[in-house]
Protein backbone atom coordinates (compact mmCIF):
# COMPACT_ATOMS: atom_id res chain seq x y z
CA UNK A 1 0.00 0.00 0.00
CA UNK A 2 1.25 3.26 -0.78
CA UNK A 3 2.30 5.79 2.26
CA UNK A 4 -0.28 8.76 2.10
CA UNK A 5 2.53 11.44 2.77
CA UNK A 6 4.27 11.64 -0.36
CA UNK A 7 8.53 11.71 0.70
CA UNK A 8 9.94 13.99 -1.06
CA UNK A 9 12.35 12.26 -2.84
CA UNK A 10 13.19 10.46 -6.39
CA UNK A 11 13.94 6.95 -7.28
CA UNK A 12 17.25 6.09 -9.49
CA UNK A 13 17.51 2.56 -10.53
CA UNK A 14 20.73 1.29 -11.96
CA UNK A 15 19.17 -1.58 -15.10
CA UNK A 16 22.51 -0.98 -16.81
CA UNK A 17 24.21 -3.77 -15.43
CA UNK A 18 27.21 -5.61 -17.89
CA UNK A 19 27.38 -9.16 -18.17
CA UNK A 20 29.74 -11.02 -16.01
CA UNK A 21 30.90 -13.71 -18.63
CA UNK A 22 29.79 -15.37 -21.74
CA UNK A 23 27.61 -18.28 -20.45
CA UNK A 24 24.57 -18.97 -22.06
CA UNK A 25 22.33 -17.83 -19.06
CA UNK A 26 24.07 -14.16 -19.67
CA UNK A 27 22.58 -14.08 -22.75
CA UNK A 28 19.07 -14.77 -22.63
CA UNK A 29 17.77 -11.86 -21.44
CA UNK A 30 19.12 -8.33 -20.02
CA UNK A 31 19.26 -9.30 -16.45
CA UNK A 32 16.88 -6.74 -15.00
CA UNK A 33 14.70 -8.44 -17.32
CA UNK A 34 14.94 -11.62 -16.12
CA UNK A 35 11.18 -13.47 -15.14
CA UNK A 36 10.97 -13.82 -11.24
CA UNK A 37 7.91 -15.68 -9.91
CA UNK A 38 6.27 -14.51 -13.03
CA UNK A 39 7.30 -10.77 -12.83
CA UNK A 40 10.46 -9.04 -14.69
CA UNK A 41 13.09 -8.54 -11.79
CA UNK A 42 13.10 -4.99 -12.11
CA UNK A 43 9.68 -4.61 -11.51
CA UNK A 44 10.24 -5.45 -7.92
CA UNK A 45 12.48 -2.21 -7.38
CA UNK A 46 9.91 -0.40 -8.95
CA UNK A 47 7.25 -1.80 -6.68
CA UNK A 48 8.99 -1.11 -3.85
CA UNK A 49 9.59 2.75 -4.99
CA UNK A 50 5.88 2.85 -5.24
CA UNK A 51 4.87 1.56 -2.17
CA UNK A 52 7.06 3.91 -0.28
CA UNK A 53 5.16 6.80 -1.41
CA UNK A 54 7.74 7.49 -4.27
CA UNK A 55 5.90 9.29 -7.75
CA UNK A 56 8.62 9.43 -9.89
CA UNK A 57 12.12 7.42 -10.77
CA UNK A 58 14.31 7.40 -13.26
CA UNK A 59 15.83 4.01 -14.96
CA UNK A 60 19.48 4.19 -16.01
CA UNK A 61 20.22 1.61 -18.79
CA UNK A 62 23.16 1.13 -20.97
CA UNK A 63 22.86 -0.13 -24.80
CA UNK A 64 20.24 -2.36 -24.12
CA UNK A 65 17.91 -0.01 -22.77
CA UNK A 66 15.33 -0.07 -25.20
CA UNK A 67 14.54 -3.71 -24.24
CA UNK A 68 14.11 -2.22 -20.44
CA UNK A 69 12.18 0.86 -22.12
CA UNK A 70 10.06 -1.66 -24.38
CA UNK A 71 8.73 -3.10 -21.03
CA UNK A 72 8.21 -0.66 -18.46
CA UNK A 73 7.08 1.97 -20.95
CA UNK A 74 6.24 5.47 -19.11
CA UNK A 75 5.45 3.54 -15.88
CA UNK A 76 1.78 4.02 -15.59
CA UNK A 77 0.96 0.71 -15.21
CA UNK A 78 3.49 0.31 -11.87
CA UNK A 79 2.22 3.43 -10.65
CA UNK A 80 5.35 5.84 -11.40
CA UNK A 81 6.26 8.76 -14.05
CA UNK A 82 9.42 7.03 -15.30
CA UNK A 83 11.79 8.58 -17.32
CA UNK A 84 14.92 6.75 -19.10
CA UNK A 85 18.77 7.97 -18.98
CA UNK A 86 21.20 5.94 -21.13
CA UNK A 87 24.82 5.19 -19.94
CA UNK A 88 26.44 5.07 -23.79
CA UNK A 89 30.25 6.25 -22.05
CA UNK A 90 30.21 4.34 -19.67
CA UNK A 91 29.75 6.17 -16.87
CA UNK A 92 29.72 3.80 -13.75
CA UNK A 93 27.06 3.89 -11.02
CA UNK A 94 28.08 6.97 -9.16
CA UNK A 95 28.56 8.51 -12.28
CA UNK A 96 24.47 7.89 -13.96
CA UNK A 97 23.07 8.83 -10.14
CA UNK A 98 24.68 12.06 -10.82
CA UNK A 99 23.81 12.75 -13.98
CA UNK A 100 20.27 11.51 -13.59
CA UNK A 101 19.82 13.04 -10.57
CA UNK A 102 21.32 16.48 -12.03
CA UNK A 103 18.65 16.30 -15.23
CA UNK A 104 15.28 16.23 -13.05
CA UNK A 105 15.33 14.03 -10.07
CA UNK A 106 14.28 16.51 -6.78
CA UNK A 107 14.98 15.69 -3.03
CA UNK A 108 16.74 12.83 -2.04
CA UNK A 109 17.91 10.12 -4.39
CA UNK A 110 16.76 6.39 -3.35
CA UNK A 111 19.20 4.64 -5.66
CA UNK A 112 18.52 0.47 -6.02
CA UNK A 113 20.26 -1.61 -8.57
CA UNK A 114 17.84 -3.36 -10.68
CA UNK A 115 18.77 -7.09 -9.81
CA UNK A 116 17.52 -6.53 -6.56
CA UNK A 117 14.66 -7.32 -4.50
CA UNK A 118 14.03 -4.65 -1.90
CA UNK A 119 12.08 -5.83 1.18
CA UNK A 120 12.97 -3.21 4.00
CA UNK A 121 10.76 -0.49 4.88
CA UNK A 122 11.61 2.62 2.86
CA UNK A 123 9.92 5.49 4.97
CA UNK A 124 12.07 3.83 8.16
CA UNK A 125 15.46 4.36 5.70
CA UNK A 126 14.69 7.83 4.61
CA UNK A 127 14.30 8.94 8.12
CA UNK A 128 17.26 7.52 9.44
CA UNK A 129 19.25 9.19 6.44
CA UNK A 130 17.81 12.35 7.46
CA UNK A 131 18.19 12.34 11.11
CA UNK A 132 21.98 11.75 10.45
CA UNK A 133 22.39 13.69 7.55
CA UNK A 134 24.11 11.67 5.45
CA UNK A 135 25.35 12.60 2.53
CA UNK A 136 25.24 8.78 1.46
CA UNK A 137 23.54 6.23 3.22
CA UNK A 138 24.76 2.69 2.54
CA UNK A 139 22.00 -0.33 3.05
CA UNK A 140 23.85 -3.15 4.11
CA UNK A 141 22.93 -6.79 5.03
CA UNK A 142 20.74 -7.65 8.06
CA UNK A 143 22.86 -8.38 10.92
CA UNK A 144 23.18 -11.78 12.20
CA UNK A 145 25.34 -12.74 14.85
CA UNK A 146 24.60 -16.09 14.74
CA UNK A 147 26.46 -16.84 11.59
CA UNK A 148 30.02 -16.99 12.48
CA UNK A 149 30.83 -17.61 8.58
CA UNK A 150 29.02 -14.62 7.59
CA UNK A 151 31.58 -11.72 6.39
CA UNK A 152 33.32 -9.46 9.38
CA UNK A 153 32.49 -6.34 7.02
CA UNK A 154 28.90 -5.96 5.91
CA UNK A 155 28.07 -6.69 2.51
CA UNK A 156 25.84 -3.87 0.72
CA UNK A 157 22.58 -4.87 -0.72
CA UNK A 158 22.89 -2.08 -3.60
CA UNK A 159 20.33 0.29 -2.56
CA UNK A 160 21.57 3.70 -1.49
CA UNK A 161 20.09 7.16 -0.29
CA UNK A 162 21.85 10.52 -1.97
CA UNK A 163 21.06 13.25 -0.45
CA UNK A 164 21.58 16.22 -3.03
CA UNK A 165 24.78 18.02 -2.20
CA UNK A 166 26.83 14.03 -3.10
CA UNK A 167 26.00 14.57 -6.23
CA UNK A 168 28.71 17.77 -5.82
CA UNK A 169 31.37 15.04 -5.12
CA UNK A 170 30.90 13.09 -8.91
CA UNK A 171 32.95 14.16 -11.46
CA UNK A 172 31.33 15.24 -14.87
CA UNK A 173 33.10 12.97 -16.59
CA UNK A 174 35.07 9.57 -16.68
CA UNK A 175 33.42 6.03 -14.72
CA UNK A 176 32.64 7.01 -11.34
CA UNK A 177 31.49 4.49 -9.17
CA UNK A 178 30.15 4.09 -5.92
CA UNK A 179 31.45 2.39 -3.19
CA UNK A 180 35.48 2.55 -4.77
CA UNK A 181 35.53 6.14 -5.25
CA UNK A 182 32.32 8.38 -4.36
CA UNK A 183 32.37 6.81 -0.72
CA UNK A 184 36.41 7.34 0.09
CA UNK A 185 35.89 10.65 -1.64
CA UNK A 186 32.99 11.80 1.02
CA UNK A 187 35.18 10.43 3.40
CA UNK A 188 37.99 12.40 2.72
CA UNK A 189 36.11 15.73 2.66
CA UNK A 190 34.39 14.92 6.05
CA UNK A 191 31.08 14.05 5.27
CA UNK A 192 29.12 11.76 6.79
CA UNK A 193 28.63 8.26 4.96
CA UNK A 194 25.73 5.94 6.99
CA UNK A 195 25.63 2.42 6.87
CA UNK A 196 22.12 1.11 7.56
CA UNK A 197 21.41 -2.24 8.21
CA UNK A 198 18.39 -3.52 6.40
CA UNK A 199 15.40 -5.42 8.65
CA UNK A 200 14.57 -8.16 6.23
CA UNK A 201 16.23 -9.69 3.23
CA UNK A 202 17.43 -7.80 0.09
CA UNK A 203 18.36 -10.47 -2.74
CA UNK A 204 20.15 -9.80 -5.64
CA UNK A 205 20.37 -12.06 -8.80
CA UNK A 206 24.25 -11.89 -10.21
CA UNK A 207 24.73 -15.35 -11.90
CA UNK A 208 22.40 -18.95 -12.26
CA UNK A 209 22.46 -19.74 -8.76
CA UNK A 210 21.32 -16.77 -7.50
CA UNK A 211 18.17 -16.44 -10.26
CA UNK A 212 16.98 -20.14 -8.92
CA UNK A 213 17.36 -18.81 -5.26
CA UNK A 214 15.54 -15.85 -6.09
CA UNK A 215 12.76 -17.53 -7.57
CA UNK A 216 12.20 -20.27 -4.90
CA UNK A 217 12.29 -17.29 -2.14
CA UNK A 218 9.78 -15.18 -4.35
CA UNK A 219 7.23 -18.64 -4.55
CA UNK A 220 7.64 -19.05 -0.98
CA UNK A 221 6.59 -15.79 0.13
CA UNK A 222 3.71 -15.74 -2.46
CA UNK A 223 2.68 -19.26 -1.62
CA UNK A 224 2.66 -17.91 2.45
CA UNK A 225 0.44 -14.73 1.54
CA UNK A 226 3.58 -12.23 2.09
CA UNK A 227 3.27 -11.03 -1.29
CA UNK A 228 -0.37 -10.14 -3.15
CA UNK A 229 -0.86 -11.24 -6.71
CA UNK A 230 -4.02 -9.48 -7.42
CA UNK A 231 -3.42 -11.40 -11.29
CA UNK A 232 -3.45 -14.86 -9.19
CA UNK A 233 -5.67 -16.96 -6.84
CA UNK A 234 -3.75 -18.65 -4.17
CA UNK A 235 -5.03 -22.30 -3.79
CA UNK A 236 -3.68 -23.31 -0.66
CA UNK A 237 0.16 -23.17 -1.67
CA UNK A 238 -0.46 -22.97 -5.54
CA UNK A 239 -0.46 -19.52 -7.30
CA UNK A 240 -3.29 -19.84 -10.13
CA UNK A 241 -3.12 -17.58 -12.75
CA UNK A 242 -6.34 -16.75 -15.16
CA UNK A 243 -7.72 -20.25 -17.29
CA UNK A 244 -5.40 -22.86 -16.13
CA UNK A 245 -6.53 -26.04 -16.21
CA UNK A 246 -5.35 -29.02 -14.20
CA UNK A 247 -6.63 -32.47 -14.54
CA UNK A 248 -8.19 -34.15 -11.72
CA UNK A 249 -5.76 -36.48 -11.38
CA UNK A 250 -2.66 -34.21 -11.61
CA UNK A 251 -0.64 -33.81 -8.42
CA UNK A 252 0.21 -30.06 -7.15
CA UNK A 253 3.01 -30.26 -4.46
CA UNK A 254 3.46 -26.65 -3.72
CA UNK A 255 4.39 -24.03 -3.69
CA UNK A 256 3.83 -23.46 -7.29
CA UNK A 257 3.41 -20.29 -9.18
CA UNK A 258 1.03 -21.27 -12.56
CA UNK A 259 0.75 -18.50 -15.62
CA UNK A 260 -2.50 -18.16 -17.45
CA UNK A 261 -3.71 -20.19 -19.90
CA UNK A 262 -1.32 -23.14 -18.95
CA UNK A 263 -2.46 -27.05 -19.05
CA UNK A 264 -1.48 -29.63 -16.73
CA UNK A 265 -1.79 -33.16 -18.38
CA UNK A 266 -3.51 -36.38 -16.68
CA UNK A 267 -1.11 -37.74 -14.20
CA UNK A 268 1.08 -35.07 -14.45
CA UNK A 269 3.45 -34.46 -11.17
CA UNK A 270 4.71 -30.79 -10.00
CA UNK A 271 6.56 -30.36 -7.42
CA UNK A 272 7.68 -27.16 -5.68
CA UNK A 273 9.15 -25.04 -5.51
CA UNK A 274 8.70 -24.35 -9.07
CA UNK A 275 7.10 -21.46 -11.72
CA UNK A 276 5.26 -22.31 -14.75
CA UNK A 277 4.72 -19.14 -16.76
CA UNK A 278 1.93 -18.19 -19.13
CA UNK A 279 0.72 -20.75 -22.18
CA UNK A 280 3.02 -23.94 -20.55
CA UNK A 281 1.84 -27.29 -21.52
CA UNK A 282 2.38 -30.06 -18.97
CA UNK A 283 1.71 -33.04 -20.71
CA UNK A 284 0.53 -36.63 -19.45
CA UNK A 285 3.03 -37.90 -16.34
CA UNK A 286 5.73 -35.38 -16.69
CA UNK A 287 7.37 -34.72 -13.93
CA UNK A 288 8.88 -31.27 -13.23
CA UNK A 289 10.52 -30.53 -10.36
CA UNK A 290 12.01 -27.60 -8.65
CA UNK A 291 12.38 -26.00 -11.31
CA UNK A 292 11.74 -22.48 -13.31
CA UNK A 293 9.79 -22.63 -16.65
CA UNK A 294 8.74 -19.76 -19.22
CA UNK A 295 6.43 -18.81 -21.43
CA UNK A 296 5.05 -21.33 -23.91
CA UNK A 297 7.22 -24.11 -22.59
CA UNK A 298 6.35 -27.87 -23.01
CA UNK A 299 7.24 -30.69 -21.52
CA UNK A 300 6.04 -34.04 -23.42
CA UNK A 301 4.80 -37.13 -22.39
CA UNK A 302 6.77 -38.83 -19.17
CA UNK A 303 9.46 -36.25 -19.46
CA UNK A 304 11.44 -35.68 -16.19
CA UNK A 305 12.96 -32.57 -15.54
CA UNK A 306 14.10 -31.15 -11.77
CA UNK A 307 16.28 -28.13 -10.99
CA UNK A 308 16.17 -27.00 -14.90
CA UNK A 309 15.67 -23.43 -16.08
CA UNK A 310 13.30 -23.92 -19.18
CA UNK A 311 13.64 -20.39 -21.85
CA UNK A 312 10.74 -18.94 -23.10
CA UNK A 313 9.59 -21.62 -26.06
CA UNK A 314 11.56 -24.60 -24.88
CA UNK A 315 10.25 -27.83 -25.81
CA UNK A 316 11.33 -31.28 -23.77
CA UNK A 317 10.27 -34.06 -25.85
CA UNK A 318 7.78 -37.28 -24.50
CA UNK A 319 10.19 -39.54 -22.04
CA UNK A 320 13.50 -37.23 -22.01
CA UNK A 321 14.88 -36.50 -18.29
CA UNK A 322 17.00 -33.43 -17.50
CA UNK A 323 18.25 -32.47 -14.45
CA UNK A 324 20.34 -29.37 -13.04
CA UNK A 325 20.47 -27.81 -17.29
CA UNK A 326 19.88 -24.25 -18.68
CA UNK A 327 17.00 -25.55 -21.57
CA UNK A 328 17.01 -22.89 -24.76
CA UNK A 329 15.22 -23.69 -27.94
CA UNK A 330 18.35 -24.62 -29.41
CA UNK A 331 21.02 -25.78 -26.12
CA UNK A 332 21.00 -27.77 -23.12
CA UNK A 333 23.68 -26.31 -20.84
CA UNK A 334 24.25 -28.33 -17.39
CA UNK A 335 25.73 -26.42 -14.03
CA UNK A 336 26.23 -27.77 -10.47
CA UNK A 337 24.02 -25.50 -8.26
CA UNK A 338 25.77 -23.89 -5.20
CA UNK A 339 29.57 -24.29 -7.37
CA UNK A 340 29.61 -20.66 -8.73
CA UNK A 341 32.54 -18.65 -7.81
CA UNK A 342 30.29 -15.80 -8.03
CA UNK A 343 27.06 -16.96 -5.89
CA UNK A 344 25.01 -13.94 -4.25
CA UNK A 345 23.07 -13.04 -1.25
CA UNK A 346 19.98 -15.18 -2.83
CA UNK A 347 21.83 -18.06 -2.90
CA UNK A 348 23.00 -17.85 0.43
CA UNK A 349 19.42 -16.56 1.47
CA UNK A 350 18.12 -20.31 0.24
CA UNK A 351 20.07 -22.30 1.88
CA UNK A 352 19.54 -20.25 5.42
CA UNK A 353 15.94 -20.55 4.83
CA UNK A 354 15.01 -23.65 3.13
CA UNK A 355 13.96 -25.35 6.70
CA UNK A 356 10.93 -24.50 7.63
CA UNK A 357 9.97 -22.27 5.35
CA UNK A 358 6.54 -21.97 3.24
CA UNK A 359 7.02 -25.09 0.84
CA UNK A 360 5.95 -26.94 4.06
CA UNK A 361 3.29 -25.27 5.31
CA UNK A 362 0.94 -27.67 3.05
CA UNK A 363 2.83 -30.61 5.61
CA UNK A 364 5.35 -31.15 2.85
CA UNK A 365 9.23 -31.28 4.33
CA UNK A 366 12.18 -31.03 1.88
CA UNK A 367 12.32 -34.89 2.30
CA UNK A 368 8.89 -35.55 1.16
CA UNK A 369 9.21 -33.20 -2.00
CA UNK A 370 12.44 -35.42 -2.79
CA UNK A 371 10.44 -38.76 -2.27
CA UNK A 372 7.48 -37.11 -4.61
CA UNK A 373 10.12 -37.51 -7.44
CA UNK A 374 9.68 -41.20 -6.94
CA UNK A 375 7.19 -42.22 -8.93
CA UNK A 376 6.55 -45.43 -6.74
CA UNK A 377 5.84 -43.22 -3.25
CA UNK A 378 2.01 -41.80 -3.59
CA UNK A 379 1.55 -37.98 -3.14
CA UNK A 380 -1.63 -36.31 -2.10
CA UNK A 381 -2.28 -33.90 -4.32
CA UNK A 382 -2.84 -30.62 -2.41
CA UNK A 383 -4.63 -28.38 -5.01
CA UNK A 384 -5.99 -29.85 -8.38
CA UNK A 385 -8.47 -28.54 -10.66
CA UNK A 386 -10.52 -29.84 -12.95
CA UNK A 387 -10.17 -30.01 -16.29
């Protein structure tokens, strides 16, 4: 719900985010693009600007910024005036926060990178950044003391405040960015730099691991009523989107996040946590399994699949099995989950929350969704619909 008191202040967000290799993954889609639990990441951001009372933001995008453009569009339908500034130099994150925030943006500038998730309150942020006066505050990790691997030094989430006169501290020209040169810069001159520990978790998708983390934590919080879908009807632990059809016999093992217009077949198995986006077709005893599946994806006839990331028009044929692969219309790609050199906060997030968490509110442990992959152990089906 958005604040009544309007804050006076401007949202930044940072979509102009360079690949960090050449893996297939990288190149599927811009990654502030990238489908979470049926919404493009960067809509979350955007959401969360909104719902702290924020009117207006401004996206900063690099080359590909027409795809981000293309989607979000003047930001009517997100509830924001949105205007676009394009990064062609490139000008590095400090560097587009001042020059965005220079060409329109008034008040403070609440800066998020757009591969993140923002869950902490923003009214509670801006008013510690303004009882300090900081000229930057820096949202950091929630504490947690318990965790004696976590990282001495607190890790930043990549959502900022600016308060107007930091811009003053950018450089017109050259890459500027944040927290290697605009923060020891501030420091040096004697201003004040804040670091604010955030109250509830702010993941950020950098790499595979992170996406499927992302997306489990996303269906878990839907699936537990944390998150509204006004598009969806939550069935127990299943998301239902508009005119999907499951036969009777089909077994739902949530939490599961199902697009409009999608089919699940006669004895078809799902088991969560796992997204099927808009126009899927789950045909007759497939299995699919933890897993993350787009648009107009289908799986054939006894086809297996569990931990898989299915692209938008991917087609498993009747009786194949996959397991742990990046599915394109024209590779399969394998990974190990959890062996990236590069895994984020969302991967860590899943595997400090997996006990416990939503996917077994419906009585389901982690155990029992593992046995459901056996097709010789019965399931009860926990929300089916008929055909």
């Amino acid at each position: 719900m958005c604040n009544e008191s309007r804050p006076n202040a401007s949202g930044i967000v940072l979509a102009g985010v360079h690949r960090w290799g050449e893996s297939e993954f990288e190149r599927l889609l811009p990654r502030p693009l990238l489908p979470v639990a049926e919404s493009p990441l960067i809509c979350y951001a955007l959401r969360w600007l909104r719902d702290g009372g924020v009117v207006s933001a401004t996206v900063c995008a690099n080359s590909e910024s027409h795809f981000v453009r293309h989607l979000l569009k003047d930001g009517s339908d997100y509830g924001l005036d949105i205007r676009y500034f394009e990064d062609l130099t490139p000008r590095g994150p400090a560097g587009c926060v001042r020059d965005a925030g220079l060409w329109g943006a008034r008040g403070d500038l609440i800066v998020t990178d757009g591969c993140v998730i923002p869950t902490l309150n923003l009214s509670e942020l801006l008013a510690e950044h303004r009882r300090t006066a900081a000229a930057i505050t820096v949202v950091v990790e929630p504490r947690n003391e318990m965790d004696p691997f976590r990282e001495a030094m607190p890790r930043a989430t990549g959502i900022f405040v600016f308060s107007p006169r930091a811009l003053e501290a950018v450089p017109p020209t050259g890459y500027q960015d944040i927290k290697e040169l605009l923060i020891p810069a501030l420091h040096k001159s004697g201003e004040r730099v804040l670091i604010y520990h955030a109250e509830g978790e702010c993941l950020r998708v950098t790499d595979i691991d992170s996406y499927m983390a992302a997306n489990e934590w996303m269906i878990e919080r839907i699936a537990a009523g944390e998150v509204p879908l006004p598009e969806y009807r939550l069935d127990g632990s299943v998301g239902v989107g508009c005119d999907v059809r499951v036969a009777d016999d089909a077994r739902l093992i949530g939490p599961i996040l199902m697009g409009p217009r999608t089919r699940v077949g006669p004895g078809a198995t799902i088991v969560g946590p796992t997204v099927l986006g808009a126009d899927c077709v789950i045909e007759e005893r497939a299995l699919v399994s933890r897993s993350v599946v787009w648009d107009r994806c289908r799986i054939g006839t006894a086809a297996r699949i569990d931990e898989c990331i299915l692209a938008t028009g991917s087609v498993i044929d009747s009786g194949e099995r996959i397991q742990c692969t990046l599915h394109t219309r024209d590779l399969d790609r394998a990974w190990s989950p959890g062996t990236d050199a590069r895994r984020g906060d969302a991967a860590r997030a899943k595997s400090e929350t997996r006990p416990g968490t939503a996917g077994a509110q419906d009585g389901q442990t982690d155990a029992a969704r593992r046995a459901a992959v056996q097709p010789t152990r019965p399931n009860v089906s926990v929300a089916t619909e008929g055909n």
